[in-house]
N, C-alpha and C. Protein backbone atom coordinates (compact mmCIF):
# COMPACT_ATOMS: atom_id res chain seq x y z
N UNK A 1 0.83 -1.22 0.00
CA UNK A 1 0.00 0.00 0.00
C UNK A 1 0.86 1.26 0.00
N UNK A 2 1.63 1.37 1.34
CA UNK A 2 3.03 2.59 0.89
C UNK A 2 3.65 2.32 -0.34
N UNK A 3 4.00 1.40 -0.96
CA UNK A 3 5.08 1.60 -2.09
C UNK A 3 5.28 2.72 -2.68
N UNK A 4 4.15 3.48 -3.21
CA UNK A 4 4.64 4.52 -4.04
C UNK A 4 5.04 5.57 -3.21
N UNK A 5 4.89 5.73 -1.89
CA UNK A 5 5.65 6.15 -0.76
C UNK A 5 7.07 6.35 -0.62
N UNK A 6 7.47 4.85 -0.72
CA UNK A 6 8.90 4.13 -0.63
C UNK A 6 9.48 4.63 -1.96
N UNK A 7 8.85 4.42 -2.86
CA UNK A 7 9.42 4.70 -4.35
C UNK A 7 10.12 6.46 -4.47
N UNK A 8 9.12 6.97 -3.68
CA UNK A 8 9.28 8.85 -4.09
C UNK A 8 10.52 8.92 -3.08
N UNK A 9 10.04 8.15 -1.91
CA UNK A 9 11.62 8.66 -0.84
C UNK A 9 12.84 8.34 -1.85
N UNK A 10 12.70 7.41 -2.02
CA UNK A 10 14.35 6.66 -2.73
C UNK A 10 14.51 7.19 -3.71
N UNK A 11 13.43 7.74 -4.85
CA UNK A 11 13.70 8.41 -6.08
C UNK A 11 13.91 10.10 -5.18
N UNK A 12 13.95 10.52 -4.46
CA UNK A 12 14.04 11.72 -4.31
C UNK A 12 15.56 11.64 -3.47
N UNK A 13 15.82 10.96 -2.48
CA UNK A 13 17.41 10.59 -2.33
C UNK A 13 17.79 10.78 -3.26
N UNK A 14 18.00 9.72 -4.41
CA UNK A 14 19.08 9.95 -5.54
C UNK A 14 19.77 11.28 -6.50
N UNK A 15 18.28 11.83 -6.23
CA UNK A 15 17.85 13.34 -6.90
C UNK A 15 19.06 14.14 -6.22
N UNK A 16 19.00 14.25 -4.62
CA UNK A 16 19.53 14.54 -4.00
C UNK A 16 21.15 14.62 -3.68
N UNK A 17 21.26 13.09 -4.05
CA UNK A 17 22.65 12.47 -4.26
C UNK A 17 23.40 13.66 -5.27
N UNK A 18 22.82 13.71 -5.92
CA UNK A 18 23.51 14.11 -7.38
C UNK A 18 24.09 15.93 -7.29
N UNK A 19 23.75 16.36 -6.24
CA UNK A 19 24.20 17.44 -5.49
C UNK A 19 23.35 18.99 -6.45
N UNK A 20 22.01 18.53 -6.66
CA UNK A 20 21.23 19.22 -7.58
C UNK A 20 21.52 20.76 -6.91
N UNK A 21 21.27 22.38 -7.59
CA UNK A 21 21.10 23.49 -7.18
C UNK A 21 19.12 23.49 -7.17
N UNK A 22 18.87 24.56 -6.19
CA UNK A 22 17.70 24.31 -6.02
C UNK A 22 16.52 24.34 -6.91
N UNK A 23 16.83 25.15 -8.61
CA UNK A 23 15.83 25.29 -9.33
C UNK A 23 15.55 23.87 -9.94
N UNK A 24 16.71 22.93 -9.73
CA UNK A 24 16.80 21.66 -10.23
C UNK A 24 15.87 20.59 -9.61
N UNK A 25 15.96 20.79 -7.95
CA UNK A 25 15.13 20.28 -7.11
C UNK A 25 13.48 20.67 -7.05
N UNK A 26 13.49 21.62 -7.39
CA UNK A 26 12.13 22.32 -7.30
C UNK A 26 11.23 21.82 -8.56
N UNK A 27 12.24 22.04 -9.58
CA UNK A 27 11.88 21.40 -10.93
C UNK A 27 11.57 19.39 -11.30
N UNK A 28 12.51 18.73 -10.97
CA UNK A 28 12.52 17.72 -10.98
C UNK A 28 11.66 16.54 -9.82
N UNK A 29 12.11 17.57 -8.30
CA UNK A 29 11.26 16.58 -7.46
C UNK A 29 9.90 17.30 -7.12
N UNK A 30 9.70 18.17 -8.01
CA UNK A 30 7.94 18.80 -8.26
C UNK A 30 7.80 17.87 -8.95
N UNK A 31 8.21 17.45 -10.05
CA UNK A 31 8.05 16.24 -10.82
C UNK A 31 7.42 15.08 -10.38
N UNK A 32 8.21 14.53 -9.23
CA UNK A 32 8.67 13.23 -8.26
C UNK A 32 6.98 13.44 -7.22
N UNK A 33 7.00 14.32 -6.99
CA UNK A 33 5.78 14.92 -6.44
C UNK A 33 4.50 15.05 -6.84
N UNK A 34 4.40 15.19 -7.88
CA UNK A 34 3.42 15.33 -8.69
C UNK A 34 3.19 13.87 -9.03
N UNK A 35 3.48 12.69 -9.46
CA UNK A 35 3.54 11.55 -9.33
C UNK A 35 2.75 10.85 -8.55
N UNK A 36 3.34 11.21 -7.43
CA UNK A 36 2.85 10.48 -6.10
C UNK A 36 1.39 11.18 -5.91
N UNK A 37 1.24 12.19 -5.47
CA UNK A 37 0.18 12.90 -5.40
C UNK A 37 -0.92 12.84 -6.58
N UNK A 38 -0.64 11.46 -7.47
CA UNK A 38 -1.59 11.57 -8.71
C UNK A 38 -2.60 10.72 -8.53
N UNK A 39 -1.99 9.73 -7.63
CA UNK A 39 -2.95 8.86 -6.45
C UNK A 39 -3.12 9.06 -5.52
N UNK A 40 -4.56 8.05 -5.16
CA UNK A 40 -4.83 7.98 -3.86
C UNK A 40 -5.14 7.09 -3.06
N UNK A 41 -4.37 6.12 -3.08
CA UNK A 41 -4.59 4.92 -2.62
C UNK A 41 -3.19 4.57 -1.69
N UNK A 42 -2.56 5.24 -1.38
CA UNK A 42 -1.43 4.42 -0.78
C UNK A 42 -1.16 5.20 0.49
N UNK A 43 -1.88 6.55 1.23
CA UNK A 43 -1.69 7.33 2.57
C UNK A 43 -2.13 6.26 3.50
N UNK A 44 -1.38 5.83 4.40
CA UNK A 44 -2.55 4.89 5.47
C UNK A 44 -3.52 6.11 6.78
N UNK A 45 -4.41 5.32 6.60
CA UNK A 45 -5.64 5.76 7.39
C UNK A 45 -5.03 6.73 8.69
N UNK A 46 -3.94 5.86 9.22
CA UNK A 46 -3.01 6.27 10.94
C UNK A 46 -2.61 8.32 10.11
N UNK A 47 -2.34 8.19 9.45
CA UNK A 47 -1.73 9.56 8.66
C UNK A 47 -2.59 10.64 8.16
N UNK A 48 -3.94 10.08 8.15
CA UNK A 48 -5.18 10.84 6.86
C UNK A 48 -6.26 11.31 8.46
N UNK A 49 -5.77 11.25 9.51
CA UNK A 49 -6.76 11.81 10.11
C UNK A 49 -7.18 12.72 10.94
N UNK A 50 -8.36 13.76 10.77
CA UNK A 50 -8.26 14.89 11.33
C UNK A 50 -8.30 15.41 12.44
N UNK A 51 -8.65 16.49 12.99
CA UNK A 51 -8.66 16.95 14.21
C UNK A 51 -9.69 17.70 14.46
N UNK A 52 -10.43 17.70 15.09
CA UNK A 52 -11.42 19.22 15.20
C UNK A 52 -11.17 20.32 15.80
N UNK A 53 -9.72 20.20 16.26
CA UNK A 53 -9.24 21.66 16.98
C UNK A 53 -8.52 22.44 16.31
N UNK A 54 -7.50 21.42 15.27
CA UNK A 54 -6.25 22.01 14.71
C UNK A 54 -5.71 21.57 13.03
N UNK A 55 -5.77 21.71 12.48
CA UNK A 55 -4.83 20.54 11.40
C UNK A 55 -3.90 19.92 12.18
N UNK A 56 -3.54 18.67 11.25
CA UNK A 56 -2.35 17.45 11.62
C UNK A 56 -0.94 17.81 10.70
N UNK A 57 0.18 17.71 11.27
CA UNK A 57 0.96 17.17 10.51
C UNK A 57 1.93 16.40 10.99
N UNK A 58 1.65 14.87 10.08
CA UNK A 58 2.06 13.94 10.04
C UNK A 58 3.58 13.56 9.94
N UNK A 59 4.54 12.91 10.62
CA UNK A 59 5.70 12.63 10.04
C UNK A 59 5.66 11.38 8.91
N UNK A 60 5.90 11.35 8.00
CA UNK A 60 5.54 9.90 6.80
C UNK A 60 7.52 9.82 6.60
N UNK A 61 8.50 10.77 6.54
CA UNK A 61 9.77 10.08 6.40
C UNK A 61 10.69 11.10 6.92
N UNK A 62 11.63 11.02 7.44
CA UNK A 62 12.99 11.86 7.66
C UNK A 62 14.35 11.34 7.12
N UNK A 63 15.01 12.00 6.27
CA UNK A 63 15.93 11.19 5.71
C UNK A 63 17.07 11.54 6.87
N UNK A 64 17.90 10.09 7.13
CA UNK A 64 19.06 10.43 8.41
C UNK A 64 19.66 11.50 8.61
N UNK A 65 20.19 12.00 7.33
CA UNK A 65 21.08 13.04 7.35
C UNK A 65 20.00 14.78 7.37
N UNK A 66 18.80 14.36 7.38
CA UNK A 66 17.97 15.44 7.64
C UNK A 66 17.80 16.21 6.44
N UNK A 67 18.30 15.91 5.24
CA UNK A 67 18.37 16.57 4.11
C UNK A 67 17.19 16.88 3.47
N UNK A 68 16.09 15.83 4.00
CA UNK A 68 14.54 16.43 3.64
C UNK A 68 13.77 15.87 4.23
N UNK A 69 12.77 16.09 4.29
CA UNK A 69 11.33 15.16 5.22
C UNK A 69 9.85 15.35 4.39
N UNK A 70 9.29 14.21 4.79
CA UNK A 70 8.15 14.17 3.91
C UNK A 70 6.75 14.14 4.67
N UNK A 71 5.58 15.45 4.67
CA UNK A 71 4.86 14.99 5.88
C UNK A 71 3.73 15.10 4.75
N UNK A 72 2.65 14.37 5.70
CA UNK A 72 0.80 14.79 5.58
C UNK A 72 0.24 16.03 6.19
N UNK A 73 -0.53 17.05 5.59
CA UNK A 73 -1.22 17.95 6.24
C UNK A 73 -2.52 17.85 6.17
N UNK A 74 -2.65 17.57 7.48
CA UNK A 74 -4.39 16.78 7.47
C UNK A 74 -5.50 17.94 7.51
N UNK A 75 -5.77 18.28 6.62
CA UNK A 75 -6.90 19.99 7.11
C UNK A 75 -8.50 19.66 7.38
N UNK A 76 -8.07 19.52 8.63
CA UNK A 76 -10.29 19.90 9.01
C UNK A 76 -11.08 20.45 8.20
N UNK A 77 -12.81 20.78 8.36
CA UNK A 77 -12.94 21.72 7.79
C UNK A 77 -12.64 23.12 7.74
N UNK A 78 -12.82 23.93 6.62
CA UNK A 78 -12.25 25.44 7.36
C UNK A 78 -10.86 25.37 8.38
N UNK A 79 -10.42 24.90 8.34
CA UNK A 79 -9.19 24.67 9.33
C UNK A 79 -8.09 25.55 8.42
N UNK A 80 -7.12 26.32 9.28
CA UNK A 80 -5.78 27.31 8.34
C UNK A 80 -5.08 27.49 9.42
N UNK A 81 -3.70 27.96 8.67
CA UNK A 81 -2.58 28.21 9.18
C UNK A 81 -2.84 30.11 9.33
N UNK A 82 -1.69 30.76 10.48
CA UNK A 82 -1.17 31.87 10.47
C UNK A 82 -0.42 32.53 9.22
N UNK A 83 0.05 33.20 9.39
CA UNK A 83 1.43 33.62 7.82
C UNK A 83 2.56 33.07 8.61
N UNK A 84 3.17 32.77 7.61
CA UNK A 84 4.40 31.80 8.41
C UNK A 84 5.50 31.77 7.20
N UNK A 85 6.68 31.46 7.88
CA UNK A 85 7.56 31.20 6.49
C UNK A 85 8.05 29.65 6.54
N UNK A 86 9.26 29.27 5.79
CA UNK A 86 9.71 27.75 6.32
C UNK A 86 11.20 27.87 6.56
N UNK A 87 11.73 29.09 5.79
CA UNK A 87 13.43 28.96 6.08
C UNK A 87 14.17 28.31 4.76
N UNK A 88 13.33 27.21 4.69
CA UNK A 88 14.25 26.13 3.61
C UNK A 88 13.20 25.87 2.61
N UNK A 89 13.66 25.24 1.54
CA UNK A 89 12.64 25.30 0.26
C UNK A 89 12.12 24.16 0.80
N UNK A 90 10.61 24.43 -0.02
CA UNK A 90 9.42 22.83 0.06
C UNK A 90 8.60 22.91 -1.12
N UNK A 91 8.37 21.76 -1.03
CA UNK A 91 7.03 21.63 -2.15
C UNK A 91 6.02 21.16 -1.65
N UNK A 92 4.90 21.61 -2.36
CA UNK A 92 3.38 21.31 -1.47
C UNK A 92 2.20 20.50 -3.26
N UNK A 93 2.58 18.85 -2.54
CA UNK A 93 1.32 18.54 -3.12
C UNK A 93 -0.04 18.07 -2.87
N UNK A 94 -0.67 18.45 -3.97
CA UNK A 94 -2.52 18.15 -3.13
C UNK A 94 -2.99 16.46 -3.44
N UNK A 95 -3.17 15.93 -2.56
CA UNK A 95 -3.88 14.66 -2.31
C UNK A 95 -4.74 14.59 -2.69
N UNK A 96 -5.62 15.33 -1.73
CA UNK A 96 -7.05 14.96 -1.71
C UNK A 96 -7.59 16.60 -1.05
N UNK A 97 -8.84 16.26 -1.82
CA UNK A 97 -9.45 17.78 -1.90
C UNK A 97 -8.77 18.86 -2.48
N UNK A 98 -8.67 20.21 -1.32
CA UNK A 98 -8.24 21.51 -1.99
C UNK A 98 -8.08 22.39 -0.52
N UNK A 99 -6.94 23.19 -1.50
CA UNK A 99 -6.63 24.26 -0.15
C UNK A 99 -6.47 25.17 -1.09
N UNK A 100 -5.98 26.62 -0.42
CA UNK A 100 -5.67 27.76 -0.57
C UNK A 100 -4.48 28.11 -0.24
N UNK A 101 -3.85 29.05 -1.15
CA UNK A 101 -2.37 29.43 -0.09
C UNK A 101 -2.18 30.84 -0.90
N UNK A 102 -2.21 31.79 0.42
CA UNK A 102 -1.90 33.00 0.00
C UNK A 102 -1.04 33.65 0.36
N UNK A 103 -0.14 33.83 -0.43
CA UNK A 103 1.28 34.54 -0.70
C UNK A 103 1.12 35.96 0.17
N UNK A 104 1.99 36.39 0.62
CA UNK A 104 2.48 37.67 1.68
C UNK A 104 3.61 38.56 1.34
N UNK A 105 3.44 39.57 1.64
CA UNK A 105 4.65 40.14 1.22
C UNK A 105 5.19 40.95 2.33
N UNK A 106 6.13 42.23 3.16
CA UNK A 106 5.97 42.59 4.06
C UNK A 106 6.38 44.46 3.33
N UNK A 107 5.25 45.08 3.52
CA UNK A 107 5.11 46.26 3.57
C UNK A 107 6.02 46.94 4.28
N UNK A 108 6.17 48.46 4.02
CA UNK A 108 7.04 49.76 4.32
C UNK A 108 7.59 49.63 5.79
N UNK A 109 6.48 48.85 6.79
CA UNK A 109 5.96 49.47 8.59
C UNK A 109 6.69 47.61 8.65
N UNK A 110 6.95 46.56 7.87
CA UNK A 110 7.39 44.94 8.22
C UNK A 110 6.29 44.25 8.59
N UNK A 111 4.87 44.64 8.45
CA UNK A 111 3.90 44.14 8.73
C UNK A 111 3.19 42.96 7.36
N UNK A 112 3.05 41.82 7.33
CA UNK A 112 2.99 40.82 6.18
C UNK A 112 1.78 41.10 5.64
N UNK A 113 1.39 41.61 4.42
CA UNK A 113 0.33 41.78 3.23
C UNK A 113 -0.03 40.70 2.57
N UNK A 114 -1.39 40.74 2.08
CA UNK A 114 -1.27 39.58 0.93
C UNK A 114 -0.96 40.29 -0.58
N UNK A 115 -0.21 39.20 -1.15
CA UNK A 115 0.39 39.47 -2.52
C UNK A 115 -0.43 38.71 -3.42
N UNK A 116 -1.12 39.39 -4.62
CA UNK A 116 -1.91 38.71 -5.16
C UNK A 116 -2.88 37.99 -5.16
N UNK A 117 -3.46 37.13 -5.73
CA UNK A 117 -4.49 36.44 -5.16
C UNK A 117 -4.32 35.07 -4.93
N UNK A 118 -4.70 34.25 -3.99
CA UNK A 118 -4.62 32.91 -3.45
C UNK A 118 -4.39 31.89 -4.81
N UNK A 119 -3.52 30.93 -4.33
CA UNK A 119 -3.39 29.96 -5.71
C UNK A 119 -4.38 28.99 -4.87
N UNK A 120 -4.94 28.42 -5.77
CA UNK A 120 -5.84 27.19 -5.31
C UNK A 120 -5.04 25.95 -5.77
N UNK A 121 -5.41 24.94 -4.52
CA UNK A 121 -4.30 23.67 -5.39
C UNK A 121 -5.54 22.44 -4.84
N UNK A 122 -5.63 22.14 -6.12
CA UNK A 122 -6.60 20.65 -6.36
C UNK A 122 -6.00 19.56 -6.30
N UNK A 123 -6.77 18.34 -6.30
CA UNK A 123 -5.72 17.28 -5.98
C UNK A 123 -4.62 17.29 -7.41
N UNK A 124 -3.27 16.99 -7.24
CA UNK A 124 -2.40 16.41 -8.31
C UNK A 124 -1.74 17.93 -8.72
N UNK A 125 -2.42 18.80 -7.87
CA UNK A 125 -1.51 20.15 -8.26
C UNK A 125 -0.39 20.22 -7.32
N UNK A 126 0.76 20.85 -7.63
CA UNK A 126 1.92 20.81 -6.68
C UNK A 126 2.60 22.25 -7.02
N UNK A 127 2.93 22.95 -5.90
CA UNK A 127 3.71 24.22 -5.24
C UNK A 127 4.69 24.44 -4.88
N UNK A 128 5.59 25.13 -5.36
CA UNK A 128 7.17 25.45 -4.17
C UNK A 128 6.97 26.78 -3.45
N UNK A 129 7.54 26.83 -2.52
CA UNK A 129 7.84 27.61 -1.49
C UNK A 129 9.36 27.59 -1.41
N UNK A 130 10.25 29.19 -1.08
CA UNK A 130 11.37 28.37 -0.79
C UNK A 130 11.86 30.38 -0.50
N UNK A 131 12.82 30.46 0.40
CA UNK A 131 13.04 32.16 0.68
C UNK A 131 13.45 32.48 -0.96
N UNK A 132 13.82 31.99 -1.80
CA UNK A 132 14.21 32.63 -2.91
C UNK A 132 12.48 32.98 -3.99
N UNK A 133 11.98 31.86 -3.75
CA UNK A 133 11.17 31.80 -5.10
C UNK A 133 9.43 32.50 -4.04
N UNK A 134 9.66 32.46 -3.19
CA UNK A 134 8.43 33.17 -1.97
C UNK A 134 7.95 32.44 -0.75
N UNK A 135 8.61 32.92 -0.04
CA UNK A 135 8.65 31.74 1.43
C UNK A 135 7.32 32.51 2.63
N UNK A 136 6.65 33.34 1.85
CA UNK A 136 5.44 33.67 2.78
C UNK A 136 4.01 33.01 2.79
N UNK A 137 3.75 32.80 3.51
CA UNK A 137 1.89 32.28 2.93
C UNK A 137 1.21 32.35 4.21
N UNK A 138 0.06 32.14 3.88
CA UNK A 138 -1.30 31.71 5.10
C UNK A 138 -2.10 30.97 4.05
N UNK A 139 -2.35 29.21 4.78
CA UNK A 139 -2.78 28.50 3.75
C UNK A 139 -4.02 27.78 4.62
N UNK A 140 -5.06 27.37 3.31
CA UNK A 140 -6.57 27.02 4.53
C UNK A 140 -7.12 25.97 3.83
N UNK A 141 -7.90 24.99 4.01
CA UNK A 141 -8.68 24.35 3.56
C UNK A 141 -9.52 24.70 2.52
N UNK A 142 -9.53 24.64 1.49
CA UNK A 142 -10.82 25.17 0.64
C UNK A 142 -11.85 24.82 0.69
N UNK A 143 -12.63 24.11 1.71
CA UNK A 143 -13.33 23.12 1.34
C UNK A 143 -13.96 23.51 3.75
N UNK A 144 -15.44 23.82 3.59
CA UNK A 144 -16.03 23.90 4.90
C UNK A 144 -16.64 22.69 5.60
N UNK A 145 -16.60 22.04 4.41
CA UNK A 145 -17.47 20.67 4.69
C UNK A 145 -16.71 19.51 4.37
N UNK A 146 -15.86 19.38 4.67
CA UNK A 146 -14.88 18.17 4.48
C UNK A 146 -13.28 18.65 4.59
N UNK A 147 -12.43 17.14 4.79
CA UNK A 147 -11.02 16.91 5.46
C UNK A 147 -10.56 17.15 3.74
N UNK A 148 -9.27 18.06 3.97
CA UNK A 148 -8.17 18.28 2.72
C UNK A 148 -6.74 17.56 3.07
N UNK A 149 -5.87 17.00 2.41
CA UNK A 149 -4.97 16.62 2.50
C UNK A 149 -4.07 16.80 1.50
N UNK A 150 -2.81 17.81 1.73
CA UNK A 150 -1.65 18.06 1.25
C UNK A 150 -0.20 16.84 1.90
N UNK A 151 0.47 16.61 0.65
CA UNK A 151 1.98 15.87 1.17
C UNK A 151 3.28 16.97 1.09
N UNK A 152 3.37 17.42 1.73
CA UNK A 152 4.80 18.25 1.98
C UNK A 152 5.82 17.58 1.99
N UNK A 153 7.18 18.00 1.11
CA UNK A 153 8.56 17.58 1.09
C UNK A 153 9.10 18.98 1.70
N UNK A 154 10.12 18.85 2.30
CA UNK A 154 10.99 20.48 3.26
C UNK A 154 12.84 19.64 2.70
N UNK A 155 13.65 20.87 2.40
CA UNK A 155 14.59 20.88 2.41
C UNK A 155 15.43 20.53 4.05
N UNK A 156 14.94 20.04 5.10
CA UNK A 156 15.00 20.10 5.86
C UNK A 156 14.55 19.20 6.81
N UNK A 157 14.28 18.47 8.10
CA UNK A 157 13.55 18.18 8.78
C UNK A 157 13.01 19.08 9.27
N UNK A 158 11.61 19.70 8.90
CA UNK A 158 10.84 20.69 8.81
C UNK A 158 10.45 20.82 10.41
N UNK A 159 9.89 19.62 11.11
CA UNK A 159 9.47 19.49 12.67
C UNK A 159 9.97 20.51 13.79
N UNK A 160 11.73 20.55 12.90
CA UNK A 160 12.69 20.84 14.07
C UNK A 160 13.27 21.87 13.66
N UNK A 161 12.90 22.70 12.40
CA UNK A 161 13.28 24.07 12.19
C UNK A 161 12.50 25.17 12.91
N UNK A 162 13.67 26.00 13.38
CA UNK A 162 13.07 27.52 14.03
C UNK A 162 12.47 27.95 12.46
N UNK A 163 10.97 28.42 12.58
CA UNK A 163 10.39 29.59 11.59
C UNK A 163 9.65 31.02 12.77
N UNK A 164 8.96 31.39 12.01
CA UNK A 164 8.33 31.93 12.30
C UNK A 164 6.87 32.18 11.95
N UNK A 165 5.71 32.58 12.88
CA UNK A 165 4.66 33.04 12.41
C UNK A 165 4.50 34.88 12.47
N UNK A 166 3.75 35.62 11.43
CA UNK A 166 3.24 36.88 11.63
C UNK A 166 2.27 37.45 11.81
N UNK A 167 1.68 37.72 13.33
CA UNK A 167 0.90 38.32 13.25
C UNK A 167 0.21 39.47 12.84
N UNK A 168 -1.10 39.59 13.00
CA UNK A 168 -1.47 41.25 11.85
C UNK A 168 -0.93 42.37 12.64
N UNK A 169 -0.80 42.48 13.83
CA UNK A 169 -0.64 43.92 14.72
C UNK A 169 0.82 43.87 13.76
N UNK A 170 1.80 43.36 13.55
CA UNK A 170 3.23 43.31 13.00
C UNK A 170 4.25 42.72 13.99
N UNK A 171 4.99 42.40 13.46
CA UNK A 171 6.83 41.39 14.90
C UNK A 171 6.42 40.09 14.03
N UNK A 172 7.16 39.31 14.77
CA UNK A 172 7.20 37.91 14.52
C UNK A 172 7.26 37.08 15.38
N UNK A 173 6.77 36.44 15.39
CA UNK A 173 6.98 34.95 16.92
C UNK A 173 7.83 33.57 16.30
N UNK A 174 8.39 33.21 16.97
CA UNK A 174 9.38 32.55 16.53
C UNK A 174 8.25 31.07 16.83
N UNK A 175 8.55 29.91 16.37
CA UNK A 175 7.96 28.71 16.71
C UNK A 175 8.94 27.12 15.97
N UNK A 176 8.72 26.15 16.76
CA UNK A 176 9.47 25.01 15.97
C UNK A 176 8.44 23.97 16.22
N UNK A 177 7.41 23.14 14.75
CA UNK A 177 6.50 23.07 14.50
C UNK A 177 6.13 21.82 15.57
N UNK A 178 7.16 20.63 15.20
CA UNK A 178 7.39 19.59 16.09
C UNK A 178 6.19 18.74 15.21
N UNK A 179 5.87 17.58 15.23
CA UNK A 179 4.73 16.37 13.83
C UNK A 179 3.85 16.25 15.02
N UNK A 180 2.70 16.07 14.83
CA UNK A 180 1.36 15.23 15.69
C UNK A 180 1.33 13.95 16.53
N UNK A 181 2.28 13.13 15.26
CA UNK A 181 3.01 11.73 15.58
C UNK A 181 4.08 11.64 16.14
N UNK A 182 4.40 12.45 16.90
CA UNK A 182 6.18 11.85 17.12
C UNK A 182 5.76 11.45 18.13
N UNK A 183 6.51 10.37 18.42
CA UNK A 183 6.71 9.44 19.55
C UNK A 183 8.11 9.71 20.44
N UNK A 184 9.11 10.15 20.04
CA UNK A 184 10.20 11.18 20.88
C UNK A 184 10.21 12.52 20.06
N UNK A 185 9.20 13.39 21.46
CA UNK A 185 9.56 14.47 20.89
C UNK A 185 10.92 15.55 20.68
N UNK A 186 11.64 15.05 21.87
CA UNK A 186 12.81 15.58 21.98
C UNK A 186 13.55 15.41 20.55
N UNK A 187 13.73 14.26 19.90
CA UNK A 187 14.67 13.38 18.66
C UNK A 187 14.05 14.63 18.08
N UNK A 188 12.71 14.85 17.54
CA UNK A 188 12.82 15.67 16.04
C UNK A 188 12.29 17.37 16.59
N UNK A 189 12.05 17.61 17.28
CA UNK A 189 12.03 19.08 18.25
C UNK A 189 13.13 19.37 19.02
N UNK A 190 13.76 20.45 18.77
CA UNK A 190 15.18 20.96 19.75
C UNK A 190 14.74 21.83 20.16
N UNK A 191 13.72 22.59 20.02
CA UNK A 191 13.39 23.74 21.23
C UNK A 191 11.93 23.59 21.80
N UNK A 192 11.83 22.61 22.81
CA UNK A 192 10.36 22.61 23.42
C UNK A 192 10.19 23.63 23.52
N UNK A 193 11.11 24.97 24.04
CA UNK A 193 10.15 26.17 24.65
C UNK A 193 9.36 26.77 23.40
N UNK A 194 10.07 26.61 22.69
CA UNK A 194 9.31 27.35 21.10
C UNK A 194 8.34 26.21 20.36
N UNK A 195 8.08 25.42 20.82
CA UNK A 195 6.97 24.69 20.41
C UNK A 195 5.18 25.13 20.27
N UNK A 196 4.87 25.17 18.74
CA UNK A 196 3.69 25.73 19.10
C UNK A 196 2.72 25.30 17.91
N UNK A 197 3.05 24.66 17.09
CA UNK A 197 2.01 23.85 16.36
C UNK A 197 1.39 25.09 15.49
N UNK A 198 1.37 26.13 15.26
CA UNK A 198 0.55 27.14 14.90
C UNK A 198 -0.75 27.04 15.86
N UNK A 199 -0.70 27.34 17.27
CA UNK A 199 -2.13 27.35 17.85
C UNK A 199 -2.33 28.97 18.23
């Protein structure tokens, strides 16, 4: 049932191996991404499920050397994120259903705007994020009446990176996201005090 799971990790290692620059990665394992995300038959149930307080996100792989991680974002209904950045490039593909993600920019006063209008991503559509190519967003469920599910890849073990969220008054709050699933939180979170899930 994972295989095509197993298949994208190992095809995206190799990718990796090959000491790609990032338009290469963005380009090719959007590719690798887009693939996987063309089905829907292989998320197990333990990974696909929601919350009624918060979205989920799932740990599904960490590669040893931390060079990338692969999660589930389980979205309630109406369920969204703050504006937030990630630090390191990612790609965002859609599973199942639909979300929103709207790009930010930060005005004259450092206070985060929206830039343009929201991209919508349907299932089998896929996104980069990355500080070069636009590392701002606030992203939501499209959907009031039913669970959305995005698969995120991060240049990074995403869990355990310092980002930040922005609130509207303006500043930034620092946070380190930490997965739904971890079973040692300490291993993939290094700063409990900054732990905050976007709540």
């Amino acid at each position: 049932m994972i295989a095509p799971l197993r298949d994208f990790v190992g095809a995206f290692g190799r990718l990796l191996d090959s000491a790609p620059d990032e338009p290469r990665i963005l380009s090719e394992g959007g590719a690798l991404l887009r693939a996987l995300v063309a089905r829907d038959d292989w998320l197990p149930d333990a990974f696909a499920r929601p919350d009624p307080a918060r979205y989920q996100q799932f740990l599904l792989h960490a590669d040893s050397t931390e060079r990338f991680s692969v999660v589930s974002f389980v979205w309630g209904p109406g369920q969204a994120t703050p504006i937030h950045d990630h630090t390191v490039w990612g790609l965002i593909g859609m599973l199942r259903g639909a979300e929103y993600s709207q790009g930010h920019v930060f005005d004259s006063s450092g206070r985060a705007q929206p830039q343009g209008d929201a991209v919508r991503l349907d299932a089998g559509d896929v996104e980069a994020v990355s500080p070069t190519v636009g590392d701002l967003h606030r992203v939501h469920n499209a959907h009031a009446d039913r669970v959305s599910i995005s698969i995120h890849v991060y240049g990074a073990n995403i869990g355990a990176v310092r980002r930040h969220t922005y609130p509207a008054e303006g500043g930034r709050k620092p946070f380190v996201s930490g997965y739904s699933n971890t079973l040692l939180p300490n291993l993939w979170d290094r700063s409990d005090e900054l732990r905050s899930t976007f709540a």
